[in-house]
Structures are given as C-alpha cells and as structure tokens.
Protein backbone atom coordinates (compact mmCIF):
# COMPACT_ATOMS: atom_id res chain seq x y z
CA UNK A 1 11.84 -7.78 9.52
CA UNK A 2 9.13 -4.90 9.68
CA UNK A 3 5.78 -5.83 10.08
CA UNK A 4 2.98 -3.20 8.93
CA UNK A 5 -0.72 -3.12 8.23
CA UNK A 6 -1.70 -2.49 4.69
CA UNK A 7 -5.46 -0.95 3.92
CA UNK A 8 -7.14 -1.19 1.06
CA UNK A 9 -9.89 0.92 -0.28
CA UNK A 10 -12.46 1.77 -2.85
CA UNK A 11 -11.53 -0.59 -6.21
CA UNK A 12 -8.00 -1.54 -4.61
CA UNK A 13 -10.48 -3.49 -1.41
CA UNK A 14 -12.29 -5.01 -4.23
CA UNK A 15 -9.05 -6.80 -6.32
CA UNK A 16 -7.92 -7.84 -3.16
CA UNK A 17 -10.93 -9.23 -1.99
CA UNK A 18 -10.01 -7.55 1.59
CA UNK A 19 -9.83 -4.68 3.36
CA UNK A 20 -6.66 -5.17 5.15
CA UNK A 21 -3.65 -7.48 4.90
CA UNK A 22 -0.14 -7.66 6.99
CA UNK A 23 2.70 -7.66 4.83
CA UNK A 24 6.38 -8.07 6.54
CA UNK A 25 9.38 -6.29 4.91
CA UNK A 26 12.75 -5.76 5.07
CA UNK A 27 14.28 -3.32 7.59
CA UNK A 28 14.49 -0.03 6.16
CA UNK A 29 12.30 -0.67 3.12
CA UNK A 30 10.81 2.34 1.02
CA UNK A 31 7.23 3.23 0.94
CA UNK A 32 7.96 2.23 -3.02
CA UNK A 33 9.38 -0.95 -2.15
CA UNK A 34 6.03 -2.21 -0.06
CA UNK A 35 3.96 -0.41 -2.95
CA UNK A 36 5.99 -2.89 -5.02
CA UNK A 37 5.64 -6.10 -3.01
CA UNK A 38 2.01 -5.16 -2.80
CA UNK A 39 1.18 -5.19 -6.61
CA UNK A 40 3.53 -8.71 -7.04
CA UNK A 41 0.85 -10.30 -4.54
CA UNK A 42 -1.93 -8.79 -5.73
CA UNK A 43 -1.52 -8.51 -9.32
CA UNK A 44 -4.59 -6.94 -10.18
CA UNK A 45 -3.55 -3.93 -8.25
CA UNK A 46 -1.25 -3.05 -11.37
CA UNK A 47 -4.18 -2.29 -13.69
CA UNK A 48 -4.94 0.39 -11.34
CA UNK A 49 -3.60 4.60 -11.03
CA UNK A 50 -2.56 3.59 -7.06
CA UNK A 51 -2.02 6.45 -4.75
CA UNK A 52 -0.80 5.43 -0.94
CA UNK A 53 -0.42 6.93 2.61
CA UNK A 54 2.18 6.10 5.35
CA UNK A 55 0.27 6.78 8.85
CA UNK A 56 -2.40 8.56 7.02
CA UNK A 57 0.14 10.73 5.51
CA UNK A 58 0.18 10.71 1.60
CA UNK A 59 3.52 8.91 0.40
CA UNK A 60 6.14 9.94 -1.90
CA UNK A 61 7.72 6.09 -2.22
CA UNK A 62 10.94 7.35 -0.51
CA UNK A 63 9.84 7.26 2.87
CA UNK A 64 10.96 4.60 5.35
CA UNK A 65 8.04 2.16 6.84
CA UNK A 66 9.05 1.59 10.41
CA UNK A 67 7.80 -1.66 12.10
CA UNK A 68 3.88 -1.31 12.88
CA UNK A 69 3.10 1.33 10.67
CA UNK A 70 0.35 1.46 8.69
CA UNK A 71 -0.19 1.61 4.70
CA UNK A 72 -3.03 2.68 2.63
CA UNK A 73 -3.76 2.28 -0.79
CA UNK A 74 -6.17 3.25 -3.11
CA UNK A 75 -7.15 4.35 -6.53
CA UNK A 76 -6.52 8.14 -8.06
CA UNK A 77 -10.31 9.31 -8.10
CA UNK A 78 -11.32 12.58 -10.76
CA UNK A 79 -14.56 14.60 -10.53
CA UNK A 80 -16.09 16.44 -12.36
C-alpha cells in the first residue's frame, strides 16, 4: 500500500471539515484514482470544479503517487 498526505483548501477544507487527511492506496495508483477515492469519502467534494497537485506540482490524473507524497486539492477559482 502507498500512504500519502492529502490537503485540502479553500471550499474543498470546508466539505471536509479538515485541512488534511491520510488516505492509503494501492501501489501504483493514478493521481485520478486518489482524486477518485477522495470524492467517494467525501462526497461533497463532487459538487465542486476540483483542481489537484502532486508535490505541489499541478496534476494531470495520470501521474503515479509514490508512497509519502503529498496531494492537494482545491476548487477552480475565476476573477474578474
């Protein structure tokens, strides 16, 4: 199993009520696959645009998480 941080900001901090969880995965899981097994545990997230980072690196999905690596996620934000 890989273990890896997950932090939450902005609106995403908010539905989970938290600003960081640990979330273990399967070996050689996808950035889209812990995306994915974020939202089913917090399924509030899913209302939400969600952008994320691998090691403060903005994610595609098809990256592999490595164990102890660390996940971001937050909301798309606009300005105007």
């Amino acid at each position: 199993m890989t273990k890896v941080s997950v932090l939450f900001f902005g609106a995403t901090a908010d539905e989970v009520g938290d600003r960081e969880v640990d979330l273990e995965l399967p070996e050689n899981s996808r950035a889209e696959d812990a995306l994915a097994r974020i939202v089913e545990r917090f399924p509030r997230l899913a209302a939400h645009k969600l952008l994320f980072a691998v090691n403060q690196e903005y994610a595609s999905g098809a990256e592999i998480i490595g164990d102890g690596d660390e996940l971001a996620v937050f909301t798309a934000v606009s300005g105007g």
